[in-house]
Protein backbone atom coordinates (compact mmCIF):
# COMPACT_ATOMS: atom_id res chain seq x y z
CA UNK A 1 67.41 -110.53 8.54
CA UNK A 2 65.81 -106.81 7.78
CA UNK A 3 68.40 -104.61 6.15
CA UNK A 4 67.71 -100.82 5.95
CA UNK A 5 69.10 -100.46 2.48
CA UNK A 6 69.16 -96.46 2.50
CA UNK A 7 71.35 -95.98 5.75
CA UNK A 8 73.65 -99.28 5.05
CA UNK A 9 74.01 -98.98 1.35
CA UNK A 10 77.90 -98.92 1.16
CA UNK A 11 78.02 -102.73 3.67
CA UNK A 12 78.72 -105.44 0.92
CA UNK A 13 76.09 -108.31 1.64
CA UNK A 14 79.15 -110.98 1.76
CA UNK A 15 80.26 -109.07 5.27
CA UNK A 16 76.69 -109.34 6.24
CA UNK A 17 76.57 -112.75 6.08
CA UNK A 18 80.58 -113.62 7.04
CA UNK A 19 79.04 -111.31 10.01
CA UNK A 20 76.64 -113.21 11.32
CA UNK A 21 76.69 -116.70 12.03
CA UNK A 22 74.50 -119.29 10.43
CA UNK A 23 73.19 -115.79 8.11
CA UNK A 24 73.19 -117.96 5.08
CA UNK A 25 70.47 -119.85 6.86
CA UNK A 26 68.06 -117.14 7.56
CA UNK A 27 64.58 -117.85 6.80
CA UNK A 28 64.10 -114.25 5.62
CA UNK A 29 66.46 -111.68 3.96
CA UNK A 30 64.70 -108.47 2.90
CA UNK A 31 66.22 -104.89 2.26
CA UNK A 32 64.19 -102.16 2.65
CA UNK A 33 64.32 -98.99 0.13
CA UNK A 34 63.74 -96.82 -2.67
CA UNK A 35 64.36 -99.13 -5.78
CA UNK A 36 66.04 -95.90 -7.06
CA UNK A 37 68.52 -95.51 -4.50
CA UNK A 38 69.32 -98.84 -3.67
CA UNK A 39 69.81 -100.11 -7.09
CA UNK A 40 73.32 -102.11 -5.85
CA UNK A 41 70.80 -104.33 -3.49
CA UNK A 42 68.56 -104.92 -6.39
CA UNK A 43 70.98 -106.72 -8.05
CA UNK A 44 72.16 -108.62 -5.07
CA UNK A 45 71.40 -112.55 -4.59
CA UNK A 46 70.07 -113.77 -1.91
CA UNK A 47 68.32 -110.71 -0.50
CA UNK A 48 64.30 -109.88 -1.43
CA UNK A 49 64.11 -105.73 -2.35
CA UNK A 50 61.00 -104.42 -0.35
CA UNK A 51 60.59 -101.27 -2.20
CA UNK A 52 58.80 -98.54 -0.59
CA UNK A 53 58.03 -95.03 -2.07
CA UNK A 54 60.48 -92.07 -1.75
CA UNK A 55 59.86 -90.29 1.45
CA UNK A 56 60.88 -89.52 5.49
CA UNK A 57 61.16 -92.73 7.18
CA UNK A 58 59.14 -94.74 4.40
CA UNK A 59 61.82 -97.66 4.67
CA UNK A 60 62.02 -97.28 8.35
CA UNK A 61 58.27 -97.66 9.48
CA UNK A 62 57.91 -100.35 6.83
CA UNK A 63 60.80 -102.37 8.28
CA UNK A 64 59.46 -101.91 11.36
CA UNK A 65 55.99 -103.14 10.78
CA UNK A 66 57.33 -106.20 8.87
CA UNK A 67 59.81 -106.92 11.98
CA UNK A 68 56.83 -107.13 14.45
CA UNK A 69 54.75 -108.61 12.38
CA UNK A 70 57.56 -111.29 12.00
CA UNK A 71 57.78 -111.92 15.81
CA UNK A 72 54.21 -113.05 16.20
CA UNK A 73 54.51 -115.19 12.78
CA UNK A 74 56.19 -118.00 15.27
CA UNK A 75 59.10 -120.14 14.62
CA UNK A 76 61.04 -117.36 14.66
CA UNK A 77 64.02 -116.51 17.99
CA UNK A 78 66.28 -113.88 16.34
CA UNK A 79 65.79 -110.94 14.36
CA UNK A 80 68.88 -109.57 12.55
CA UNK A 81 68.41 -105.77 11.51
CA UNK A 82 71.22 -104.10 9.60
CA UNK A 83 70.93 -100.34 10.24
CA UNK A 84 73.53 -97.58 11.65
CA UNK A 85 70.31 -95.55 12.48
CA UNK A 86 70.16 -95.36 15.86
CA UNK A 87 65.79 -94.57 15.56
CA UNK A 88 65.78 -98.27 15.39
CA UNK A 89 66.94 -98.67 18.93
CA UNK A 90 62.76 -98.29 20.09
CA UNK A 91 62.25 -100.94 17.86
CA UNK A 92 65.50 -103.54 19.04
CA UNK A 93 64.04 -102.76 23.06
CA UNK A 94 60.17 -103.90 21.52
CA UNK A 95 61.36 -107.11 20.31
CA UNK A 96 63.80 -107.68 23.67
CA UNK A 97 60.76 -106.79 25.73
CA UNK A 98 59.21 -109.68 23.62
CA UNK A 99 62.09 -112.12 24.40
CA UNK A 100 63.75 -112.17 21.07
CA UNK A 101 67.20 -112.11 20.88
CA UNK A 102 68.14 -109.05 18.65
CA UNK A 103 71.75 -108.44 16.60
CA UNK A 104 71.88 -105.26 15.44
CA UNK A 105 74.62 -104.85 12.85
CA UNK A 106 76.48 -101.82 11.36
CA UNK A 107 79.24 -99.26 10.66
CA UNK A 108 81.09 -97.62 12.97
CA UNK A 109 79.11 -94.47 13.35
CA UNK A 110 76.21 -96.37 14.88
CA UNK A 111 74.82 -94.61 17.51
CA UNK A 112 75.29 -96.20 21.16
CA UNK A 113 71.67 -95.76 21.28
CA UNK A 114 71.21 -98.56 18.92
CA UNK A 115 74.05 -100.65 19.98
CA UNK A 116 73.22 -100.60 23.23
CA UNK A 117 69.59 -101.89 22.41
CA UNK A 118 70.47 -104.92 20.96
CA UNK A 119 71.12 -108.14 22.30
CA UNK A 120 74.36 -108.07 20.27
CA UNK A 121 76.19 -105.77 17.94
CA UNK A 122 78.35 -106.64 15.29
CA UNK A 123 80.23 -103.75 13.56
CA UNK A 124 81.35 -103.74 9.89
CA UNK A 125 83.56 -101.24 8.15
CA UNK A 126 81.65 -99.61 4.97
CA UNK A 127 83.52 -99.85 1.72
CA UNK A 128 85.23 -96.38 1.10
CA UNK A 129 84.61 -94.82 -2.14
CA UNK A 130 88.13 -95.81 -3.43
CA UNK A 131 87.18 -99.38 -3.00
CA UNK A 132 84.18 -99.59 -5.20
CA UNK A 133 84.76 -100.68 -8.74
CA UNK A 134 84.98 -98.26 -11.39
CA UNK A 135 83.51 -98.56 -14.93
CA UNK A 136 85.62 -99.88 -17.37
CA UNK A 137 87.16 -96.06 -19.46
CA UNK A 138 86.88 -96.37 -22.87
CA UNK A 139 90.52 -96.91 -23.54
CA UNK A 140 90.23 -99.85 -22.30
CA UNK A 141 88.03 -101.36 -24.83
CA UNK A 142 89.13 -104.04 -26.89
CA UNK A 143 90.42 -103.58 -30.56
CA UNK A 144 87.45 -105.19 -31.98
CA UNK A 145 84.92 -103.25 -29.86
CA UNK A 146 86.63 -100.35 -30.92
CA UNK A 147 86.46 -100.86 -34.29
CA UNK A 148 82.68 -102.21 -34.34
CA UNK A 149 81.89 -98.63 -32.45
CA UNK A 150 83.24 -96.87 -35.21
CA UNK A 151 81.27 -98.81 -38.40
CA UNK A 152 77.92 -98.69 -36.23
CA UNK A 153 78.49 -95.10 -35.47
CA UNK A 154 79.77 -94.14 -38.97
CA UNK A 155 77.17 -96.34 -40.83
CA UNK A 156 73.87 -96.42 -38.88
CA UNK A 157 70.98 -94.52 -38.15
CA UNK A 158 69.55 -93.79 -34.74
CA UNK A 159 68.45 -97.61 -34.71
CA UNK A 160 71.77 -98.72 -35.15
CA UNK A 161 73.11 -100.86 -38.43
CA UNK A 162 71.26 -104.34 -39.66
CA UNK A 163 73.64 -107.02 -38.09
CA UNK A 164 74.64 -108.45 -41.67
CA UNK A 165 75.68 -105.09 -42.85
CA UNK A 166 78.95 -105.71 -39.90
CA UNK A 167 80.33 -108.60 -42.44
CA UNK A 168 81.60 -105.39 -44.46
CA UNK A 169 82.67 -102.76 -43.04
CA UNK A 170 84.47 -104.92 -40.05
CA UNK A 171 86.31 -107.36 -43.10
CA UNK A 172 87.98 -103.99 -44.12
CA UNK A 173 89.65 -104.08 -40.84
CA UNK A 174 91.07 -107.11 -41.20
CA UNK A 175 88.24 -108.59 -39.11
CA UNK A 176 86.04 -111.87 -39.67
CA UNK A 177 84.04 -113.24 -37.52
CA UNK A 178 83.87 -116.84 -38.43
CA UNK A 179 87.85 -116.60 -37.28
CA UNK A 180 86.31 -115.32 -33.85
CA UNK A 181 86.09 -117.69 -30.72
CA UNK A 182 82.30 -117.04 -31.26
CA UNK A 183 81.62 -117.72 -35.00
CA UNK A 184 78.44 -114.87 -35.05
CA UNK A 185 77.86 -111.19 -34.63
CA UNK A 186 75.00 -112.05 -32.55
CA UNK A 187 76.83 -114.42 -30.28
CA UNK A 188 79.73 -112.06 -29.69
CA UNK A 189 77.54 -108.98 -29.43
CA UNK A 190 75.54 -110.86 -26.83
CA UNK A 191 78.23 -111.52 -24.72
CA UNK A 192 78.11 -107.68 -24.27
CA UNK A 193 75.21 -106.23 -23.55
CA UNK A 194 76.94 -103.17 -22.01
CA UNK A 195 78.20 -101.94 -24.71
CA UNK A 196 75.57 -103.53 -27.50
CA UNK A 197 71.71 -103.32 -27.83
CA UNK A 198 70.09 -104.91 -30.91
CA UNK A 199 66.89 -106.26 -32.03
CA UNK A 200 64.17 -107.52 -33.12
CA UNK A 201 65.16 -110.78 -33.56
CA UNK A 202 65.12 -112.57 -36.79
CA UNK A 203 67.83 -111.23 -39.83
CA UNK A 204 66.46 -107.96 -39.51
CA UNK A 205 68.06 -107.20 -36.19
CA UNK A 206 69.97 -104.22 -35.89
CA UNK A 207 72.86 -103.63 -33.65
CA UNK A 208 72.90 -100.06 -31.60
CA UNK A 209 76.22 -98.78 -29.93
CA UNK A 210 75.26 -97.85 -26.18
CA UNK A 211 79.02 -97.73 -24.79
CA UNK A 212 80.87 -94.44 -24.68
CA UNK A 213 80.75 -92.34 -27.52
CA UNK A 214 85.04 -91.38 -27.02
């Protein structure tokens, strides 16, 4: 299963695999891109990131190369290639010509090129923008977060505030910790790395706000 990350980008990998049958089984799941622009894939189980350097075609011609290379590896009947690019249509008649069955998968504005190339086609609707999940606004923040932005932005330095010096500043609020589900600023500060960075470790570790600044 060879996924052109660059042209398919906006294809959850669940549809992939609810896509194809027996997907979950593939022997090989790679995505081919810029690290940079495919950063959603990177972060995607199940699927190896094949990065290749920022450029015309670079991703194409190296999924390519690794798809051919793949049909005279052996044990191998199908090659799955997620793409709406329909360049890849020279490569889906190759491997046909080579008696492997071919599924080319993709969004609606494949070309019939492509389509027409493969053994199969399977078409899957891309996620529109209003589908994708938003960042959290600030407002939306809880209470304590809010308050814990305030004494590390009102009390630190540009490395943040020593954790201990939270016990404070935070008890003036009303707020201890030891009455928190998680007993320690560390544990509860862990729990949210988006919004916390601290180190080194030891009691010397200072806490830096990285969440909005509103």
């Amino acid at each position: 299963m060879l996924v052109d990350g660059e042209n398919v980008n906006t294809i959850p990998a669940a549809e992939i695999l609810c896509g194809v049958g027996g997907a979950e089984k593939a022997a090989v799941r790679r995505v081919y891109g810029d690290a940079a622009q495919v950063a959603t894939w990177a972060e995607t189980p199940g699927f190896r990131l094949v990065h290749t350097v920022r450029g015309k075609n670079s991703a194409d011609i190296r999924l390519s190369i690794d798809a051919v290379h793949l049909s005279h590896v052996g044990g191998i009947g199908t090659l799955v290639i997620i793409t709406s690019d329909g360049d890849f249509s020279h490569l889906a008649h190759h491997l046909r010509e080579r008696h492997f069955r071919v599924i080319g998968l993709g969004e609606p504005k494949t070309p019939e090129v492509f389509r027409a190339a493969c053994s199969q086609f399977i078409e899957i609707e891309a996620v529109s923008k209003d589908q994708v999940p938003k960042t959290p606004a600030a407002n939306a923040l809880s209470a304590m977060d809010i308050r814990l932005r305030q004494v590390i932005l009102e009390n630190g330095d540009t490395n943040g505030i020593p954790i201990v010096g939270l016990n404070g500043p935070m008890r003036e609020f009303g707020t201890k910790i030891s009455a928190h589900p998680d007993k320690t600023w560390r544990a509860y500060l862990t729990k949210r790395p988006e919004l916390f960075a601290f180190g080194p470790k030891g009691p010397n570790a200072k806490v830096r706000w990285i969440g909005s600044q509103s």
